[in-house]
C-alpha atoms as a PDB file:
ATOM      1  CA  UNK A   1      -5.459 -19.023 -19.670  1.00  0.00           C
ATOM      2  CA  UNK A   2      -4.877 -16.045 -17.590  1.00  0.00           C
ATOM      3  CA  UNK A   3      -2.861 -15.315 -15.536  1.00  0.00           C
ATOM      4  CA  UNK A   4      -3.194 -15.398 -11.810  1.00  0.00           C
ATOM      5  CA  UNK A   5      -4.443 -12.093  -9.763  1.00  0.00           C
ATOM      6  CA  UNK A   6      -4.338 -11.279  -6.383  1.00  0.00           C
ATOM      7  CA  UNK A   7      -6.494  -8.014  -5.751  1.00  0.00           C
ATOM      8  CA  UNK A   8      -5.114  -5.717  -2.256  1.00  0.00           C
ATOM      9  CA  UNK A   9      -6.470  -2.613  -1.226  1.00  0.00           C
ATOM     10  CA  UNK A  10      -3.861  -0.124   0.352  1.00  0.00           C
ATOM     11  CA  UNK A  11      -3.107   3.477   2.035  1.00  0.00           C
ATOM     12  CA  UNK A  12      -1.484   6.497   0.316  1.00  0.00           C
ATOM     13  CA  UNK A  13      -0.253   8.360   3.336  1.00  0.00           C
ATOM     14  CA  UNK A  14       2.231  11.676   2.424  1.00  0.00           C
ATOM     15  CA  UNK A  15       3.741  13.264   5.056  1.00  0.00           C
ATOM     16  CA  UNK A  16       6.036  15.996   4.106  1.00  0.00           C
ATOM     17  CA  UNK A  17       6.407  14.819   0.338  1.00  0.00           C
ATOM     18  CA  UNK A  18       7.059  11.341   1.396  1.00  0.00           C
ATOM     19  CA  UNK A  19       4.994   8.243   1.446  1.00  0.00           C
ATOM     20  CA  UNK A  20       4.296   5.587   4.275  1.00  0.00           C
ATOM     21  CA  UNK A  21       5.678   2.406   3.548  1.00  0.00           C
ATOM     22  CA  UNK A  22       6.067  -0.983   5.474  1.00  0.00           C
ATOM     23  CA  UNK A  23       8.122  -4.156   5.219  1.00  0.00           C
ATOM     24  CA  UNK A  24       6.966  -7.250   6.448  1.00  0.00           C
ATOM     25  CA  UNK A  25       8.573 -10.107   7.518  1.00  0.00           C
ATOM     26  CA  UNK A  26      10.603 -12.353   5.341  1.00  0.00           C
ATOM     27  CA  UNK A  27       9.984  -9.485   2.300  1.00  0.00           C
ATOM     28  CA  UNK A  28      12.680  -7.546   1.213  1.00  0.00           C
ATOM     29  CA  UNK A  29      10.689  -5.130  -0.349  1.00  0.00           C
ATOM     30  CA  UNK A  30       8.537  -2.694   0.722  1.00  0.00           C
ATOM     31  CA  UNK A  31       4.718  -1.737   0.526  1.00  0.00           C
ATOM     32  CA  UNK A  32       2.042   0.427   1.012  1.00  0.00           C
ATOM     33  CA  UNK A  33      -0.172  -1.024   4.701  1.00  0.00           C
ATOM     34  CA  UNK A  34      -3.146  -2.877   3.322  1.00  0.00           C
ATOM     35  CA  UNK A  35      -4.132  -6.090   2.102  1.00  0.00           C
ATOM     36  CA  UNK A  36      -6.761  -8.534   0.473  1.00  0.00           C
ATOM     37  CA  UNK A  37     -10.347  -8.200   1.512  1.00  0.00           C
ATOM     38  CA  UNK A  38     -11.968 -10.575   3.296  1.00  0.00           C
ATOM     39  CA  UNK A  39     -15.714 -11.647   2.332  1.00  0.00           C
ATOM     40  CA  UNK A  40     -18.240  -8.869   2.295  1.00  0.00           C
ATOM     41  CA  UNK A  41     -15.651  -5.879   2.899  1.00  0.00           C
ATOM     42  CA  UNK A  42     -15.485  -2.919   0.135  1.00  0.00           C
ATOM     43  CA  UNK A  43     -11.916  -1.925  -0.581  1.00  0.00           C
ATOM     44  CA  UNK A  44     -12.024   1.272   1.312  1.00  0.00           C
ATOM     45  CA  UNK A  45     -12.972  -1.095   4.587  1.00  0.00           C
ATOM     46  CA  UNK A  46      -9.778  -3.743   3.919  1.00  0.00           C
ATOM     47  CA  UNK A  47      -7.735  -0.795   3.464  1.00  0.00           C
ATOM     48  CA  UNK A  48      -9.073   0.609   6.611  1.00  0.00           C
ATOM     49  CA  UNK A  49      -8.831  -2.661   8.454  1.00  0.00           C
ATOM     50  CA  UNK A  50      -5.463  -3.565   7.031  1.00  0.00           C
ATOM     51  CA  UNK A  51      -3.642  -0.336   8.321  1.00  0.00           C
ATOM     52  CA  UNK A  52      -4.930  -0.808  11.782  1.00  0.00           C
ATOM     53  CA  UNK A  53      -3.413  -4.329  12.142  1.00  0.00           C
ATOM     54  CA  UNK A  54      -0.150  -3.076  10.113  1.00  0.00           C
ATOM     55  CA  UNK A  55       0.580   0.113  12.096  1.00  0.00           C
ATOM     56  CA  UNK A  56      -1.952   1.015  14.428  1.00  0.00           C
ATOM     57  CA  UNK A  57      -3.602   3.997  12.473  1.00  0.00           C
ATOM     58  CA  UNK A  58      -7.168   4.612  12.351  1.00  0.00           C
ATOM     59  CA  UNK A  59      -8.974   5.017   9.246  1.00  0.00           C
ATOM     60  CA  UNK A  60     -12.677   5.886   8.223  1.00  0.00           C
ATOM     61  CA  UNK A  61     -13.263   3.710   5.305  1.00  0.00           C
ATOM     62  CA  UNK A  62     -16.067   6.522   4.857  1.00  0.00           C
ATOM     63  CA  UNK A  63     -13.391   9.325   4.406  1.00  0.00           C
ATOM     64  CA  UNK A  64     -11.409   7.247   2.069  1.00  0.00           C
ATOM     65  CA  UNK A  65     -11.222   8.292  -1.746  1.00  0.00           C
ATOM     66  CA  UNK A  66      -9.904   6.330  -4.700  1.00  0.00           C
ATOM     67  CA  UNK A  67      -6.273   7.335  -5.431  1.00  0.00           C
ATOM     68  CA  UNK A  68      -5.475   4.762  -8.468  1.00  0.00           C
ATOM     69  CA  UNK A  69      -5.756   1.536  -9.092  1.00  0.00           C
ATOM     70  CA  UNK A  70      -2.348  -0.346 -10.061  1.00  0.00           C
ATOM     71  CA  UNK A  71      -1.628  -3.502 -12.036  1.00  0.00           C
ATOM     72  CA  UNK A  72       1.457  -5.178 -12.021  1.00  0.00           C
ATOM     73  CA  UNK A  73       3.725  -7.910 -11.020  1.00  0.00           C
ATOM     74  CA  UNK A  74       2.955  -9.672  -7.905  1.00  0.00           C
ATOM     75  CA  UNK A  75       6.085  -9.636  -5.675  1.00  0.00           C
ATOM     76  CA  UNK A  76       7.089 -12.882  -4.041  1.00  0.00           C
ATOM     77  CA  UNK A  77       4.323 -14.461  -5.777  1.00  0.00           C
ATOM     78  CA  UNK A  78       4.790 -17.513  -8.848  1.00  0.00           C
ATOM     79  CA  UNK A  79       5.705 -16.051 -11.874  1.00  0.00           C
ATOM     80  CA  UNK A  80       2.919 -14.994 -13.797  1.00  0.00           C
ATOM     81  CA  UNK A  81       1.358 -13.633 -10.608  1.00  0.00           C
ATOM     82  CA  UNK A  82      -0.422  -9.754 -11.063  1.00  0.00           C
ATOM     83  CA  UNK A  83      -1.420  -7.592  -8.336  1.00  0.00           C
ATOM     84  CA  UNK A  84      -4.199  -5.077  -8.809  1.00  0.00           C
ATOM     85  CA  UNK A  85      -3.603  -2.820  -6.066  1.00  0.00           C
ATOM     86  CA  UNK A  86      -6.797  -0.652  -5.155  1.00  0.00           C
ATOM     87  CA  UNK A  87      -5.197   2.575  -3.581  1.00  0.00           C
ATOM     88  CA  UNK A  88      -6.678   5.158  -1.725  1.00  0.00           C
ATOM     89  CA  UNK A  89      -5.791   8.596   0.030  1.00  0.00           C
ATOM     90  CA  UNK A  90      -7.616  10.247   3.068  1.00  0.00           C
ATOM     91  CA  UNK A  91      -6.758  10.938   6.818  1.00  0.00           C
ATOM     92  CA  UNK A  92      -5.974   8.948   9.189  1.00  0.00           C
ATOM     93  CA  UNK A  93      -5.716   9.330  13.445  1.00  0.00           C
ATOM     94  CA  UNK A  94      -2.110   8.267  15.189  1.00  0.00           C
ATOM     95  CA  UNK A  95       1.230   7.873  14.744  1.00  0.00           C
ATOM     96  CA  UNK A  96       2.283   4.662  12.678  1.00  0.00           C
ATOM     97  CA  UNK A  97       3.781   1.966  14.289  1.00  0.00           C
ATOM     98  CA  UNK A  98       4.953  -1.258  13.300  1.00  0.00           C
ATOM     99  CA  UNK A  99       2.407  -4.407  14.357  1.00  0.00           C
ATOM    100  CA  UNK A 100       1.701  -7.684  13.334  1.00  0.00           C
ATOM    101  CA  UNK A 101       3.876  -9.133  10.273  1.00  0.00           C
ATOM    102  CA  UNK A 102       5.266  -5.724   9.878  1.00  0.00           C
ATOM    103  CA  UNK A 103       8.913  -5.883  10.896  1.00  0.00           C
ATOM    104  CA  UNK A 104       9.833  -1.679   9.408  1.00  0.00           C
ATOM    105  CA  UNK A 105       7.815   1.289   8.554  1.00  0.00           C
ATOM    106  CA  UNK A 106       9.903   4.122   6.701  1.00  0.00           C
ATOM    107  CA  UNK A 107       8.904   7.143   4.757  1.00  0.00           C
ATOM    108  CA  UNK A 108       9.971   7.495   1.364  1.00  0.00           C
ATOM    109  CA  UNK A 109      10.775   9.537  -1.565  1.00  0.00           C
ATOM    110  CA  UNK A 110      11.057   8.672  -5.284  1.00  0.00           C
ATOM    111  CA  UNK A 111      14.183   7.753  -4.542  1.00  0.00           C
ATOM    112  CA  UNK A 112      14.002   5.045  -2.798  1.00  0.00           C
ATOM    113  CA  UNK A 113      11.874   3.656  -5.688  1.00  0.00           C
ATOM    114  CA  UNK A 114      14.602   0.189  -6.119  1.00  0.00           C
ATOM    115  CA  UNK A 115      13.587  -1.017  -2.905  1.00  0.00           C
ATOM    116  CA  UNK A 116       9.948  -1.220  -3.297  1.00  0.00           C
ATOM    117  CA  UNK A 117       7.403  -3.644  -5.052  1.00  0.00           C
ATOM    118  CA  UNK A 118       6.233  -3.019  -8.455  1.00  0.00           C
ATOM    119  CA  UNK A 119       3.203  -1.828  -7.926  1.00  0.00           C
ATOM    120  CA  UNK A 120       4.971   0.638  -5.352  1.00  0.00           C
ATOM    121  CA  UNK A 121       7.281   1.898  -7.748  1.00  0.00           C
ATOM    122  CA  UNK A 122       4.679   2.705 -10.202  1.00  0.00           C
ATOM    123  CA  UNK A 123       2.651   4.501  -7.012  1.00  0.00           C
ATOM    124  CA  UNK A 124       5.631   6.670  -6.623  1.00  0.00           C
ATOM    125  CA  UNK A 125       5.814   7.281 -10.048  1.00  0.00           C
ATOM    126  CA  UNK A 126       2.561   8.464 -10.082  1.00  0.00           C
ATOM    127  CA  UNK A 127       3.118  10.495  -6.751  1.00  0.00           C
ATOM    128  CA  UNK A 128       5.400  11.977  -8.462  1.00  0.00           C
ATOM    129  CA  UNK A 129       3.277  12.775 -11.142  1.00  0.00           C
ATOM    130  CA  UNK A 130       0.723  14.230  -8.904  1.00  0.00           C
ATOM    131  CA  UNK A 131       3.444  16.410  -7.145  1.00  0.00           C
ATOM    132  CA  UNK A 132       2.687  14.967  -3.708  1.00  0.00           C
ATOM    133  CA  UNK A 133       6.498  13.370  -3.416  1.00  0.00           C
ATOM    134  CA  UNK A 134      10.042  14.661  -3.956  1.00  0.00           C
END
């Protein structure tokens, strides 16, 4: 039996070699703004979606490219749980602000890689990689 998957899609957004994150909540971790698709939505358009109701930016799901896709422990889900987190990277319009179930928005660096879910920390990891974050 496998085990259980929950599939998000989510936002990459660097600012000055930091990353947008949000907490929602109840969660003491944070996250990248996105989400689950509903029916008949591509990734790139639950991503899209999912940052507008997290923190008010607007995002062409048309302008959207692939970043990475992630697989790893659900957070705050049964054990067992994975989450394959479809990420992607492109602009965006406006200032974030916190909406909805999102109760903080910060920018972070690598270093601030304990505090995140992980499928975030392996994000920043790659981030890293990439040379976008400190």
């Amino acid at each position: 039996m496998t085990a259980p998957e929950v599939v998000a899609a989510a936002w990459v957004h660097v600012r000055d070699r930091r990353v947008l994150v949000v907490r929602a909540s109840g969660s003491d971790a944070f996250y990248l703004p996105g989400g689950k698709p509903e029916p008949g939505e591509t990734h790139a358009e639950a991503a899209a979606r999912e940052v507008r109701e997290e923190v008010g930016i607007h995002v062409d799901p048309a302008t959207l490219r692939l970043f990475t896709a992630i697989e790893a422990p659900a957070h705050n889900r049964p054990p067992g749980t994975r989450v394959r987190l479809i990420c992607f990277i492109g602009p965006g319009a406006g200032e974030p602000a916190v909406a909805n179930e999102i109760a903080e928005l910060a920018w972070f660096s690598s270093a601030e890689r304990p505090r995140c879910a992980p499928a975030i920390q392996r994000l920043l990891d790659e981030l890293v990689e990439a040379a976008l974050i400190d």
